[in-house]
PDB file of N, CA and C in Angstrom:
ATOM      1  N   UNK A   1      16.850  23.463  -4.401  1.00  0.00           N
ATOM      2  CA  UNK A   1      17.374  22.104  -4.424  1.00  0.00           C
ATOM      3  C   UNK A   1      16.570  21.197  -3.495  1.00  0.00           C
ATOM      4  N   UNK A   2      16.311  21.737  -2.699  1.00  0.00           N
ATOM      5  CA  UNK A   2      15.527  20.758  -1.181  1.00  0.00           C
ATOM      6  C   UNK A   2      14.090  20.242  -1.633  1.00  0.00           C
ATOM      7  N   UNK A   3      13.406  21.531  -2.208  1.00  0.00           N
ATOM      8  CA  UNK A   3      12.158  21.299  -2.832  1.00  0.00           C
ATOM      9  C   UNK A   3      12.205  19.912  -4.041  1.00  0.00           C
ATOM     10  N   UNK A   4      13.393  20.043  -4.890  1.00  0.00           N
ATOM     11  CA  UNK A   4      13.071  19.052  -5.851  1.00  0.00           C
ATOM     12  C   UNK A   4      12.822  17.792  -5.250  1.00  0.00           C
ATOM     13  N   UNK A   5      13.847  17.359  -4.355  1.00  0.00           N
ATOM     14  CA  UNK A   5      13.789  16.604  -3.126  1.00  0.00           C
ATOM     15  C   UNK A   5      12.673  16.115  -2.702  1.00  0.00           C
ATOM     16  N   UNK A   6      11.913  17.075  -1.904  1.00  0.00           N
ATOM     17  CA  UNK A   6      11.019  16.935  -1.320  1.00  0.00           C
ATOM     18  C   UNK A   6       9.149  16.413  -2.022  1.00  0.00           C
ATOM     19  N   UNK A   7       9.353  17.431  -3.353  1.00  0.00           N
ATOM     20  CA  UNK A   7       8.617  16.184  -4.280  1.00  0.00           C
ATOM     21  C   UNK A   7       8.772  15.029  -5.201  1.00  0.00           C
ATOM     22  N   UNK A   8       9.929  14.930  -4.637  1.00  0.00           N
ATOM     23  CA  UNK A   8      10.070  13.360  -5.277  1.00  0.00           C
ATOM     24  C   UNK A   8       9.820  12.317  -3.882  1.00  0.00           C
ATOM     25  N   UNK A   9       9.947  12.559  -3.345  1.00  0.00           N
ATOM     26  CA  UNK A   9      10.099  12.218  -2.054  1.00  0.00           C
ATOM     27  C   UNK A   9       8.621  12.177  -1.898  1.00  0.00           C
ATOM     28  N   UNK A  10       7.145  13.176  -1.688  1.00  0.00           N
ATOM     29  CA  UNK A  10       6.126  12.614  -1.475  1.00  0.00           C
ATOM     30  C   UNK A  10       5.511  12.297  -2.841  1.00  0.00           C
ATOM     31  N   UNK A  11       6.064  12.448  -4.386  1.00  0.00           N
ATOM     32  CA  UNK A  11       5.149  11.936  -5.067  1.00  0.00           C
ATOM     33  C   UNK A  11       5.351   9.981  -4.979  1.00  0.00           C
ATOM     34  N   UNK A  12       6.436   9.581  -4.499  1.00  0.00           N
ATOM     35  CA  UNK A  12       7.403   8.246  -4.589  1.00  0.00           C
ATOM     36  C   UNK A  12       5.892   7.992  -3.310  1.00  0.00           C
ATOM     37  N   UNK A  13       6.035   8.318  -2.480  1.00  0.00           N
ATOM     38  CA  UNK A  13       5.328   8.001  -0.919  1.00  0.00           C
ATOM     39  C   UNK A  13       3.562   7.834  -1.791  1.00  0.00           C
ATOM     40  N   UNK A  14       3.478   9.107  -2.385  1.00  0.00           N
ATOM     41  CA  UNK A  14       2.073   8.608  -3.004  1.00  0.00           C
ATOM     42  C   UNK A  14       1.536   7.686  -3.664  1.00  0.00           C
ATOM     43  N   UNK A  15       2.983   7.250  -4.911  1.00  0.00           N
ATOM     44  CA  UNK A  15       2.587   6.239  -5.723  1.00  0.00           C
ATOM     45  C   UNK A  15       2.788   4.972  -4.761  1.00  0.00           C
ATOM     46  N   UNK A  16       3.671   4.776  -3.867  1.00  0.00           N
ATOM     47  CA  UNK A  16       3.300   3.642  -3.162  1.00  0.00           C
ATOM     48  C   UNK A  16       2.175   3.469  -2.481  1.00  0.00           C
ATOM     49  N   UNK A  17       1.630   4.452  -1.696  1.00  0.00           N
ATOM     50  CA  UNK A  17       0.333   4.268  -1.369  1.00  0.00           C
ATOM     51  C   UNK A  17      -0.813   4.102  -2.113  1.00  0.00           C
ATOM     52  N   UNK A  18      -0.506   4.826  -3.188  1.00  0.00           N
ATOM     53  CA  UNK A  18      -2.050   3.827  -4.559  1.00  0.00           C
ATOM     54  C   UNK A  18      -1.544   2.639  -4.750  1.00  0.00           C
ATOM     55  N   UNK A  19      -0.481   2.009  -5.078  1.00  0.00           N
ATOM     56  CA  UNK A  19      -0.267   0.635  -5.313  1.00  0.00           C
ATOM     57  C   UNK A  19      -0.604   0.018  -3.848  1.00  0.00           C
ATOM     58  N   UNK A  20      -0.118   0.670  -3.038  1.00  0.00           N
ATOM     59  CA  UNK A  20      -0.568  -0.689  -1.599  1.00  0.00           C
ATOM     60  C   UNK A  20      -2.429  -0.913  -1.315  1.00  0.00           C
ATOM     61  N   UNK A  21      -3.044  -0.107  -2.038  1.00  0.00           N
ATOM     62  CA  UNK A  21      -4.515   0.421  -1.602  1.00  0.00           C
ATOM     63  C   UNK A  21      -4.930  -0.413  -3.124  1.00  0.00           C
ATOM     64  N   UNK A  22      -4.851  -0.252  -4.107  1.00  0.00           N
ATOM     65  CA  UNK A  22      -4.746  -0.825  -5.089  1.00  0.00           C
ATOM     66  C   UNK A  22      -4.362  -2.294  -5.305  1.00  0.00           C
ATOM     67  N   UNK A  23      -3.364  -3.034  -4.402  1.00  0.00           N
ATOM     68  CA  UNK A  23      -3.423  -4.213  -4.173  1.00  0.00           C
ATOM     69  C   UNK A  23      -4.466  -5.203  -3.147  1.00  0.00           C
ATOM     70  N   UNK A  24      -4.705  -3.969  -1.950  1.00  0.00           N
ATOM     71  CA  UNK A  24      -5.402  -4.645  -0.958  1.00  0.00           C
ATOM     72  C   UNK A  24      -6.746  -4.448  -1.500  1.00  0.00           C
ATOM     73  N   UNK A  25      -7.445  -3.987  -2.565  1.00  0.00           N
ATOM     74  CA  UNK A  25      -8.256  -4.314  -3.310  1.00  0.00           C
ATOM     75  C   UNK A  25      -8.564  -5.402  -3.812  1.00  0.00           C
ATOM     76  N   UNK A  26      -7.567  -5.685  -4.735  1.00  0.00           N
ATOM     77  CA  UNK A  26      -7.130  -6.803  -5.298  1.00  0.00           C
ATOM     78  C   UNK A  26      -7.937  -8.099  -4.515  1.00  0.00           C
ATOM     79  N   UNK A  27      -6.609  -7.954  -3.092  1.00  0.00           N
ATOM     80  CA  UNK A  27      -6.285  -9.172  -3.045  1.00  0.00           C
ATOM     81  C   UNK A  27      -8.297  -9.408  -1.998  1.00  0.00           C
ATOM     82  N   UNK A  28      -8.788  -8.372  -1.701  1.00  0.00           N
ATOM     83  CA  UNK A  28     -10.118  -7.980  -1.118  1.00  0.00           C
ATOM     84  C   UNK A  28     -11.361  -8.837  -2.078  1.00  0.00           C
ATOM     85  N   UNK A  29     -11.317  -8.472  -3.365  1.00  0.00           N
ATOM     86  CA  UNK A  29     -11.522  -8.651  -4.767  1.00  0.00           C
ATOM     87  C   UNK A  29     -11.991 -10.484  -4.653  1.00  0.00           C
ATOM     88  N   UNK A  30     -10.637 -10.902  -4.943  1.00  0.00           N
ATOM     89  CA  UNK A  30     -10.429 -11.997  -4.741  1.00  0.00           C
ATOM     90  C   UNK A  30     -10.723 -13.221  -3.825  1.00  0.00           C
ATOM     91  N   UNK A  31     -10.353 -12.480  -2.944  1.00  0.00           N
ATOM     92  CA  UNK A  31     -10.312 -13.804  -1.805  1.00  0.00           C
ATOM     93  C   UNK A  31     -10.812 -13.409  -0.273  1.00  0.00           C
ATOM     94  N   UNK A  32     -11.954 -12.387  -0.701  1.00  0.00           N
ATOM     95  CA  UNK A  32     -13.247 -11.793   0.767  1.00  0.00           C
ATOM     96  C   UNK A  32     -11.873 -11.040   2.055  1.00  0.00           C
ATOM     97  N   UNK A  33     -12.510 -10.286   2.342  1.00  0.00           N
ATOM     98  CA  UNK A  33     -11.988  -9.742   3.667  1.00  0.00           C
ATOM     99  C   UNK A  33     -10.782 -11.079   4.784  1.00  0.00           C
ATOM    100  N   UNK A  34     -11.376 -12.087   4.633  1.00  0.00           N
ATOM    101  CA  UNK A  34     -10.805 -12.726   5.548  1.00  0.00           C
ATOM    102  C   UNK A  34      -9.195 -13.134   5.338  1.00  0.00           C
ATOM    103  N   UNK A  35      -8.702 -13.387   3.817  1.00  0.00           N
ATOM    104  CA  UNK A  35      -7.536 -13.577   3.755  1.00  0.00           C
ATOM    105  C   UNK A  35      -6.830 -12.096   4.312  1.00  0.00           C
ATOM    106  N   UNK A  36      -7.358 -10.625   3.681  1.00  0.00           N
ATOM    107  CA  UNK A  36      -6.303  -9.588   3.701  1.00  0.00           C
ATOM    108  C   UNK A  36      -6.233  -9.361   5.187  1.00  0.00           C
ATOM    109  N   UNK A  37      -7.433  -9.851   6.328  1.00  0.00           N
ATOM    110  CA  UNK A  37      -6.942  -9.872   7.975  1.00  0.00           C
ATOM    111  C   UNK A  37      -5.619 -10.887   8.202  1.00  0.00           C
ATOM    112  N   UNK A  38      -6.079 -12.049   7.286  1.00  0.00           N
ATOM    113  CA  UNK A  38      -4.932 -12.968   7.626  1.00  0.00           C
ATOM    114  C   UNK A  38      -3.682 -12.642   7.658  1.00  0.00           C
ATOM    115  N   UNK A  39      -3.646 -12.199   6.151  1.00  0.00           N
ATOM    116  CA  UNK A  39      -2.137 -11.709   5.822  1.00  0.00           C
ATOM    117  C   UNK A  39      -1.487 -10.902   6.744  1.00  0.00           C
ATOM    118  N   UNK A  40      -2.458  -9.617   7.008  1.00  0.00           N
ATOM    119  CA  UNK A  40      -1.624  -8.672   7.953  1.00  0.00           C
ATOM    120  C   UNK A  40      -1.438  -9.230   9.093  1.00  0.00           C
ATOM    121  N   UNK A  41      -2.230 -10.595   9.989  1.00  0.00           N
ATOM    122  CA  UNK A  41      -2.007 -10.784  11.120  1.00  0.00           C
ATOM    123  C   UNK A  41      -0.573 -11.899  10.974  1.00  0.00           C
ATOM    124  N   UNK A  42      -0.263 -12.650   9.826  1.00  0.00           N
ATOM    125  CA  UNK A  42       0.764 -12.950   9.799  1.00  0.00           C
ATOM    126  C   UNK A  42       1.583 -12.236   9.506  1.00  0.00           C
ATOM    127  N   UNK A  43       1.866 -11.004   8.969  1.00  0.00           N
ATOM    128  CA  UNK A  43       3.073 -10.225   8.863  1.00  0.00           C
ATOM    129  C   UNK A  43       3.340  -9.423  10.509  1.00  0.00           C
ATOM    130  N   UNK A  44       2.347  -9.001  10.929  1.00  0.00           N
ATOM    131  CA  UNK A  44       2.077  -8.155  11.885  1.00  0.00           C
ATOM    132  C   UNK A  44       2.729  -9.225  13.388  1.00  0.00           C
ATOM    133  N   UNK A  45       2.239 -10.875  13.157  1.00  0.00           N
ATOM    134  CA  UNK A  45       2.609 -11.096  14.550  1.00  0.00           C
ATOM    135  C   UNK A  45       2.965 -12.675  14.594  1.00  0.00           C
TER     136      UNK A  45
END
């Protein structure tokens, strides 16, 4: 039972991490290194 759990649990953790790596591409893509510092320094502070 714990196991089923437990891979749902890191496949969920994985697919968010290709989508977050997959966006900061994106947004990399788009609009040069300097916006995706921006962003994180406005979320971050």
């Amino acid at each position: 039972m714990t196991a089923g759990w437990r891979t749902a649990v890191l496949s969920g953790a994985a697919a968010l991490l290709v989508a977050a790596i997959a966006v900061s591409f994106l947004l990399w893509g788009l609009n040069g290194p300097a916006y995706l510092i921006d962003l994180i320094a406005a979320y971050c502070f």
